[in-house]
C-alpha atoms as a PDB file:
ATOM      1  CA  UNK A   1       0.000   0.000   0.000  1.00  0.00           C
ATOM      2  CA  UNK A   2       1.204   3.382  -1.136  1.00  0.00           C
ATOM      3  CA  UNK A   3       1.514   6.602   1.103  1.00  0.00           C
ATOM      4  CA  UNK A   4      -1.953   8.695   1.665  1.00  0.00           C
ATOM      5  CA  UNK A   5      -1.872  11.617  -0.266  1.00  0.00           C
ATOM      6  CA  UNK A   6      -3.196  14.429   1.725  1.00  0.00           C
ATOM      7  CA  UNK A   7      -5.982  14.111   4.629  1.00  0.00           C
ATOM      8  CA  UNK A   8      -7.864  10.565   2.591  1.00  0.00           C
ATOM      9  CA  UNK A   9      -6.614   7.404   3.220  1.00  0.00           C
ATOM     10  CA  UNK A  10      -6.001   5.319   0.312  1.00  0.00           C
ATOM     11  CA  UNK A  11      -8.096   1.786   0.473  1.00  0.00           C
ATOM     12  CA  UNK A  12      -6.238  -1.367  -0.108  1.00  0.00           C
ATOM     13  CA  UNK A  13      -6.268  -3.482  -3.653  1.00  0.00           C
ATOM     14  CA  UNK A  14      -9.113  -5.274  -3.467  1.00  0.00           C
ATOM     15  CA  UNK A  15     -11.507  -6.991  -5.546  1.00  0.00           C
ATOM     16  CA  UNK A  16     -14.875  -7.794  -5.722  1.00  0.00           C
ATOM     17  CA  UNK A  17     -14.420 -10.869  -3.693  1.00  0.00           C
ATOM     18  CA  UNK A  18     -10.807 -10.187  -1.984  1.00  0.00           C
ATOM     19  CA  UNK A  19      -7.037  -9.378  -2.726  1.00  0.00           C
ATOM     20  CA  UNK A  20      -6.997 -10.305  -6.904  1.00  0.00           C
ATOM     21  CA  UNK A  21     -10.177 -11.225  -7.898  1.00  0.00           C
ATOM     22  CA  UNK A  22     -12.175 -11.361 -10.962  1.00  0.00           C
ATOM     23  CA  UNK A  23     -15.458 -10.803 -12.672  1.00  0.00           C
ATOM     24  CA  UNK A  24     -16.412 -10.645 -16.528  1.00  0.00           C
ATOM     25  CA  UNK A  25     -18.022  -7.564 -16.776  1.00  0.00           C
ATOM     26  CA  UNK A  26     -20.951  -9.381 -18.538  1.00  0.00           C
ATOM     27  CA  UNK A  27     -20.765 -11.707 -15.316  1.00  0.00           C
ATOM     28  CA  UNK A  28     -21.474  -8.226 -13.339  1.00  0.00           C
ATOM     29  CA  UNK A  29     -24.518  -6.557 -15.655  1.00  0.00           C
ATOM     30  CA  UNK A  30     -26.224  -9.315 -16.360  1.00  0.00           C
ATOM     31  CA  UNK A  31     -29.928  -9.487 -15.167  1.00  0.00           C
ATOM     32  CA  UNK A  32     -29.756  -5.814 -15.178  1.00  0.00           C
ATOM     33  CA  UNK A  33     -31.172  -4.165 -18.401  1.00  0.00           C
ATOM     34  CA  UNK A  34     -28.287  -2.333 -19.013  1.00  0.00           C
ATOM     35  CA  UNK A  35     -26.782  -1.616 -22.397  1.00  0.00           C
ATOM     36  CA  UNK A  36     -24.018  -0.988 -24.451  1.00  0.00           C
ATOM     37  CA  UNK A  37     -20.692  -2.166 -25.944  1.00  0.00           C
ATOM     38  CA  UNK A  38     -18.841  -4.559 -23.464  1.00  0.00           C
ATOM     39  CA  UNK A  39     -15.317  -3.715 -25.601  1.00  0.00           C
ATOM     40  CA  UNK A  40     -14.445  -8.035 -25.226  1.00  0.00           C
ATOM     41  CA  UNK A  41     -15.963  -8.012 -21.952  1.00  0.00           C
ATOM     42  CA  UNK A  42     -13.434  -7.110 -19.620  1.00  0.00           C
ATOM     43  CA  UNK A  43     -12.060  -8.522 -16.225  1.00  0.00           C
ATOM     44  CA  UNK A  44     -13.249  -6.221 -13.825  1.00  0.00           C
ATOM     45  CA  UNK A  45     -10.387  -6.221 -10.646  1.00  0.00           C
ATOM     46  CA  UNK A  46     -12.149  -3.502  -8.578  1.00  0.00           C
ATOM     47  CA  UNK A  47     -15.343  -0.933  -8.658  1.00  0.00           C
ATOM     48  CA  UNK A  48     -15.548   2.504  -7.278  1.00  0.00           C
ATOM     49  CA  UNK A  49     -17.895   5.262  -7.766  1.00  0.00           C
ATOM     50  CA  UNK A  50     -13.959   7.942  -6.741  1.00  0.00           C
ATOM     51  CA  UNK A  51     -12.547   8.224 -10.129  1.00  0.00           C
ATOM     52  CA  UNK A  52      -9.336   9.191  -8.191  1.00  0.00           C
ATOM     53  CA  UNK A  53      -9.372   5.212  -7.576  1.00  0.00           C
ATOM     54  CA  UNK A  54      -9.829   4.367 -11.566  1.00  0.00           C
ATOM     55  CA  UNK A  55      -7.377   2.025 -12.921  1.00  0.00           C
ATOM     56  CA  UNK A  56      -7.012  -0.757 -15.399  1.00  0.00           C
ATOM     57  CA  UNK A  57      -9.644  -3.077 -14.461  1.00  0.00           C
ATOM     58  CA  UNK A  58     -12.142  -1.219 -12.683  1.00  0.00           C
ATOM     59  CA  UNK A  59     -15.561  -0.730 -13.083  1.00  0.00           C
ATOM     60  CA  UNK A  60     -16.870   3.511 -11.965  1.00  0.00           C
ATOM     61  CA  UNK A  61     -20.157   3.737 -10.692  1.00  0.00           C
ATOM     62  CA  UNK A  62     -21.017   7.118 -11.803  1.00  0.00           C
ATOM     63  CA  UNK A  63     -23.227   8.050  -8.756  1.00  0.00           C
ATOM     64  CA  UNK A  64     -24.715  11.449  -7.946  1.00  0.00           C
ATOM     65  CA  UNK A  65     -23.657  12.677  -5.015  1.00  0.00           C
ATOM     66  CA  UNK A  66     -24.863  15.177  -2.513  1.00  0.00           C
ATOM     67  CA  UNK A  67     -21.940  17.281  -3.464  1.00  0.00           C
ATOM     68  CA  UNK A  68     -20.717  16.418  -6.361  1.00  0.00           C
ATOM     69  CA  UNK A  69     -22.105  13.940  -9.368  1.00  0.00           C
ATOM     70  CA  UNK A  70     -19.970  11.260 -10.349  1.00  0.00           C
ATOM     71  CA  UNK A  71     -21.572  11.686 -14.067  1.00  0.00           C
ATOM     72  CA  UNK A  72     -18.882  14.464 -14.280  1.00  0.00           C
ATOM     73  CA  UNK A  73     -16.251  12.476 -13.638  1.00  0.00           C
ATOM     74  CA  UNK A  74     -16.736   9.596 -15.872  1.00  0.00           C
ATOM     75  CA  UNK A  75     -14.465  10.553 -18.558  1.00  0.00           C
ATOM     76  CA  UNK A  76     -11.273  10.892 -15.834  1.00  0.00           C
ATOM     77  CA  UNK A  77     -12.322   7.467 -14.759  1.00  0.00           C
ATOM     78  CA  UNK A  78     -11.744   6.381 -18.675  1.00  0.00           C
ATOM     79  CA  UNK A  79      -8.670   8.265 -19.038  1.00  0.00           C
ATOM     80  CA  UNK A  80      -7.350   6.683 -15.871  1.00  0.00           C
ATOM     81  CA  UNK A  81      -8.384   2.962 -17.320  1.00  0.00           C
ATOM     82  CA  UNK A  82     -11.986   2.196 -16.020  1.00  0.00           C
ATOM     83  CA  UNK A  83     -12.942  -0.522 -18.104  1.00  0.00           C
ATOM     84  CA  UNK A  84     -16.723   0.120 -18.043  1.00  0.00           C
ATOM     85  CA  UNK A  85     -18.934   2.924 -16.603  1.00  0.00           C
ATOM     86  CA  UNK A  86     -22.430   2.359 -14.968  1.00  0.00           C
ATOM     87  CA  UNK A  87     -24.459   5.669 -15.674  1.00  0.00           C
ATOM     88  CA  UNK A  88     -27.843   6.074 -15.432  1.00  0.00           C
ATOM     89  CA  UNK A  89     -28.108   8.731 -18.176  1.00  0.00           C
END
């Protein structure tokens, strides 16, 4: 585990069942309605509605937020190598 940058504490690498794990992201939608290009349907490692936390292999949850709406932020979470983005709009 890295250093905390400033006053957060960074959360541990873990997956969606502990340390390393892995989910198809069709696995992970399925039953849902959702829609949309699964790109090969990716391993998903980790999800996380902070797109601070984005990396290869993670699924954002693109949440609004009392403060802030994570709908903003899904392109960051892309850029930083979020496989897939659940949106409602």
């Amino acid at each position: 585990m890295q250093p905390a940058e400033g006053p957060e504490e960074k959360r541990p690498d873990v997956g969606l069942h502990g340390p390393r794990s892995r989910m198809k992201l069709s696995a992970i939608i399925q039953g849902t309605g959702a829609r949309g290009d699964l790109g090969g349907d990716p391993d998903v490692v980790r999800v996380t509605g902070d797109s601070r936390e984005a990396a290869p292999g993670t699924l954002f949850c693109a949440l609004p937020g009392v403060a802030h709406d994570g709908h903003a932020f899904a392109a960051e979470a892309a850029r930083r190598g979020a496989v897939a983005v659940i949106a409602e709009r």
